[in-house]
N, C-alpha and C. Protein backbone atom coordinates (compact mmCIF):
# COMPACT_ATOMS: atom_id res chain seq x y z
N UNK A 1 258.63 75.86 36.67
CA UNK A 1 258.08 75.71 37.99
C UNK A 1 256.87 76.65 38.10
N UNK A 2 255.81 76.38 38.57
CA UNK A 2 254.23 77.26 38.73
C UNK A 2 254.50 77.86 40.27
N UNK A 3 253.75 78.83 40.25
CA UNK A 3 254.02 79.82 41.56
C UNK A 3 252.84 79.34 42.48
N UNK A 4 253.07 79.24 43.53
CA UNK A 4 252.30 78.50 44.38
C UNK A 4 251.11 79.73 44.76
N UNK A 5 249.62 78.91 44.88
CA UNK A 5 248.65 79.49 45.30
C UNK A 5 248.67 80.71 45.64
N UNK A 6 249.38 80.72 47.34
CA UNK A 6 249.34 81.37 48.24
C UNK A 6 250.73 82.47 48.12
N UNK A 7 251.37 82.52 46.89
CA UNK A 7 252.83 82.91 47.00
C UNK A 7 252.62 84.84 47.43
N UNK A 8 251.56 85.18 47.04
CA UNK A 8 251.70 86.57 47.42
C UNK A 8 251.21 86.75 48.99
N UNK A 9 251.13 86.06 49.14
CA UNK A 9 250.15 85.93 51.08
C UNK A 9 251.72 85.66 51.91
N UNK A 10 252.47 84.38 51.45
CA UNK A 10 253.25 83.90 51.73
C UNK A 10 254.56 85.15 52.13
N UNK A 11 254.60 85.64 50.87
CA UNK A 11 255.73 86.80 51.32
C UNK A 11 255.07 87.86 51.81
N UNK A 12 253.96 88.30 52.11
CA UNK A 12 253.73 89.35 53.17
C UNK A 12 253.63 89.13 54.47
N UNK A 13 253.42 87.77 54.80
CA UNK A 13 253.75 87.22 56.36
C UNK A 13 254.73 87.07 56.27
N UNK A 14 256.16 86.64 55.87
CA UNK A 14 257.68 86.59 56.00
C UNK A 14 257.73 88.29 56.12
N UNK A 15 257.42 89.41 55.47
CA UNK A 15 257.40 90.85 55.65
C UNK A 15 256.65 91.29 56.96
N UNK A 16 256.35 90.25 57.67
CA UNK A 16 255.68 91.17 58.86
C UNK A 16 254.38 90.98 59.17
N UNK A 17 253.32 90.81 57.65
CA UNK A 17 251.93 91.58 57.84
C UNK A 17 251.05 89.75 58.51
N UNK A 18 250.14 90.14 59.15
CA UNK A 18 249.65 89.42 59.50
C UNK A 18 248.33 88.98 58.89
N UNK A 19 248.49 87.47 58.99
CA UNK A 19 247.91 86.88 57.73
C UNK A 19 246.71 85.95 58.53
N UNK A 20 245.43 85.54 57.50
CA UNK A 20 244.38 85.29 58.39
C UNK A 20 243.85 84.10 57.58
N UNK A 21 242.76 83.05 58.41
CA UNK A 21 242.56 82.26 56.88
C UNK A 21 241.10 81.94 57.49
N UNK A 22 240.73 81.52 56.73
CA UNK A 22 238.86 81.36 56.24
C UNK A 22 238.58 80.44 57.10
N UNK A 23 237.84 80.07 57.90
CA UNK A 23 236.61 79.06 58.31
C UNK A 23 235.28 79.25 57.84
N UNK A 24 235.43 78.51 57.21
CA UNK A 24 233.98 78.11 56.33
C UNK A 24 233.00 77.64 56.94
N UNK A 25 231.85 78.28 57.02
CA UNK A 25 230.52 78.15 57.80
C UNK A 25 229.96 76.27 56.72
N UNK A 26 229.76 75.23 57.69
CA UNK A 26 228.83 74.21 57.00
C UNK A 26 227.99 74.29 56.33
N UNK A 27 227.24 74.94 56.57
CA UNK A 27 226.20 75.43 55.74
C UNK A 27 226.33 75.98 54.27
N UNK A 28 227.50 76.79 54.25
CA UNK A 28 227.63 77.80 52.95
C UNK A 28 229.27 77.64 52.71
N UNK A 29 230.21 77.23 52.35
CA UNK A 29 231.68 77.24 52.74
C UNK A 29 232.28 78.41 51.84
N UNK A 30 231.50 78.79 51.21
CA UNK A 30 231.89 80.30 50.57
C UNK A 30 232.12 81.54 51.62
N UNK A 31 231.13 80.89 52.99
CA UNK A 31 231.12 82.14 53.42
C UNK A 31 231.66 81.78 55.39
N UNK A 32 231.93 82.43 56.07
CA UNK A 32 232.57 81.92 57.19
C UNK A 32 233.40 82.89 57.92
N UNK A 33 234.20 82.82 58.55
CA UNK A 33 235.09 84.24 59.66
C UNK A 33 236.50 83.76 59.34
N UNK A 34 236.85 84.77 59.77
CA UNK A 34 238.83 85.05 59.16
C UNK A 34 239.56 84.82 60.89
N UNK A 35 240.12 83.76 61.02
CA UNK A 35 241.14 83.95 61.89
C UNK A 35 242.46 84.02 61.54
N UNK A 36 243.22 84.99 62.57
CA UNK A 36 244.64 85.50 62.76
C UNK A 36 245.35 84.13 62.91
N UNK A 37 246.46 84.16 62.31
CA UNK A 37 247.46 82.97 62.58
C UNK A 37 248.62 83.67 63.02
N UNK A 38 249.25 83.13 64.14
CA UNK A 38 250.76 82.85 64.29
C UNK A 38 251.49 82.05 63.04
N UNK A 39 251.07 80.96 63.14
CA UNK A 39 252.23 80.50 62.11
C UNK A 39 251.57 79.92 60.76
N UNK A 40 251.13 80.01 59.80
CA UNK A 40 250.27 80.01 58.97
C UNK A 40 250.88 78.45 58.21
N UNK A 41 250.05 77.60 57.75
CA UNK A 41 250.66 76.50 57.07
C UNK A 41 250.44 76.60 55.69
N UNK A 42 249.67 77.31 54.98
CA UNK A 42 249.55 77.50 53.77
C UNK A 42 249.42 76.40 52.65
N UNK A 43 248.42 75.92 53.04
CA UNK A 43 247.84 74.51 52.43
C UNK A 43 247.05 74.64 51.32
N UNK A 44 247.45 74.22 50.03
CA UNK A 44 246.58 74.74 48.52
C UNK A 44 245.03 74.51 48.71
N UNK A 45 244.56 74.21 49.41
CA UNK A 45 243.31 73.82 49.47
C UNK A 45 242.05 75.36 50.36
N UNK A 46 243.20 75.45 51.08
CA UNK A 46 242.47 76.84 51.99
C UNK A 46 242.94 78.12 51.64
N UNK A 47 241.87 79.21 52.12
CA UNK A 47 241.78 79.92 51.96
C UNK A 47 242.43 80.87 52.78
N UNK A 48 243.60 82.04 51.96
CA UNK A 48 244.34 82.90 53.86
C UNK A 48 244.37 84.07 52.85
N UNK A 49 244.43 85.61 53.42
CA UNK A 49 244.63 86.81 53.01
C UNK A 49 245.32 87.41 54.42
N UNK A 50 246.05 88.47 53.34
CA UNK A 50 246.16 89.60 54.67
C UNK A 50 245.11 90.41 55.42
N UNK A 51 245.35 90.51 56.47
CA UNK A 51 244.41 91.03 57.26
C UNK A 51 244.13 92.59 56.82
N UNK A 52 243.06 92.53 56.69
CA UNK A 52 241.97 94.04 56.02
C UNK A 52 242.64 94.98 57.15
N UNK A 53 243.00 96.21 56.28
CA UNK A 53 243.44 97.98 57.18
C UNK A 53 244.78 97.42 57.04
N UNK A 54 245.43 96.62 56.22
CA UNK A 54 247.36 96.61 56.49
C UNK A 54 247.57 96.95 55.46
N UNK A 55 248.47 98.48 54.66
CA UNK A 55 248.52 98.32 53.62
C UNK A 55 250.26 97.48 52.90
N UNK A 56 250.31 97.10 52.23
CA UNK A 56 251.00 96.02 51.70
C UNK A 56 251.56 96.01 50.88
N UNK A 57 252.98 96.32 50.70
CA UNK A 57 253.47 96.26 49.41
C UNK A 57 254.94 95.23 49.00
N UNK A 58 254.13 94.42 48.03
CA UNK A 58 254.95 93.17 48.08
C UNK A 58 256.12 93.36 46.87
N UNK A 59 257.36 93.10 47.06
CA UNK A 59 258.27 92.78 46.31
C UNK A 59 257.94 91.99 45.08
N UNK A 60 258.48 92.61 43.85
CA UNK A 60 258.32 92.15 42.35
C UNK A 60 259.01 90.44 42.67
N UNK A 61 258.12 89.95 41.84
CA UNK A 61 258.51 88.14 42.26
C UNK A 61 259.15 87.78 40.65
N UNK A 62 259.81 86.43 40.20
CA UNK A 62 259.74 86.37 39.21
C UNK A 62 260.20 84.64 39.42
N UNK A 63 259.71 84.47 37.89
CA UNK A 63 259.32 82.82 37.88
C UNK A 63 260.82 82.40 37.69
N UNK A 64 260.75 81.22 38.46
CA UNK A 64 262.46 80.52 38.09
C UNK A 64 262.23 79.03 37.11
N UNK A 65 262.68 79.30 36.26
CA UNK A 65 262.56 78.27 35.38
C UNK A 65 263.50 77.23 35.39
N UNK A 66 264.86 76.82 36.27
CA UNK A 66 265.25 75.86 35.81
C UNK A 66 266.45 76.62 37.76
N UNK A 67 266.42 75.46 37.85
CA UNK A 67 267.85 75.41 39.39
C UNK A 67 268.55 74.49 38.83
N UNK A 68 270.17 74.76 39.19
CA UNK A 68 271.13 73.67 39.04
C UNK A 68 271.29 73.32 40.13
C-alpha cells in the first residue's frame, strides 16, 4: 500500500495543528494565499501544510503491507 500525499499533514490536523491549503493565483498557480480550514478534504491534487509558527511533532508512521 503507498502512503498517501498528504499523510504527514493529515495526522497533524487529527493532532490538533491547524492545517491550511493553497489558492493558486490564475495567473501563476505556483504562487497564491494559504487559507485556514475547519475541516480539510485532502484531495491528491491540492496543495495543504501546517500553518507557519506551529511547531509539530508527528508520530513515527510505518507502511502496512498487507490487512487481513
Amino acid at each position: 500500500m503507498r502512503r498517501h500525499k498528504h499523510a504527514d499533514v493529515i495526522h497533524a490536523w487529527a493532532e490538533g495543528y491547524t492545517i491550511e491549503k493553497l489558492h493558486p493565483l490564475s495567473c501563476d498557480p505556483k504562487h497564491g494565499f494559504w487559507e485556514p480550514l475547519d475541516a480539510p478534504m485532502f484531495f491528491e491534487d491540492r496543495e495543504y501544510r501546517v500553518k507557519e509558527g506551529q511547531d509539530i511533532e508527528i508520530a513515527q508512521t510505518y507502511e502496512v503491507d498487507n490487512f487481513l
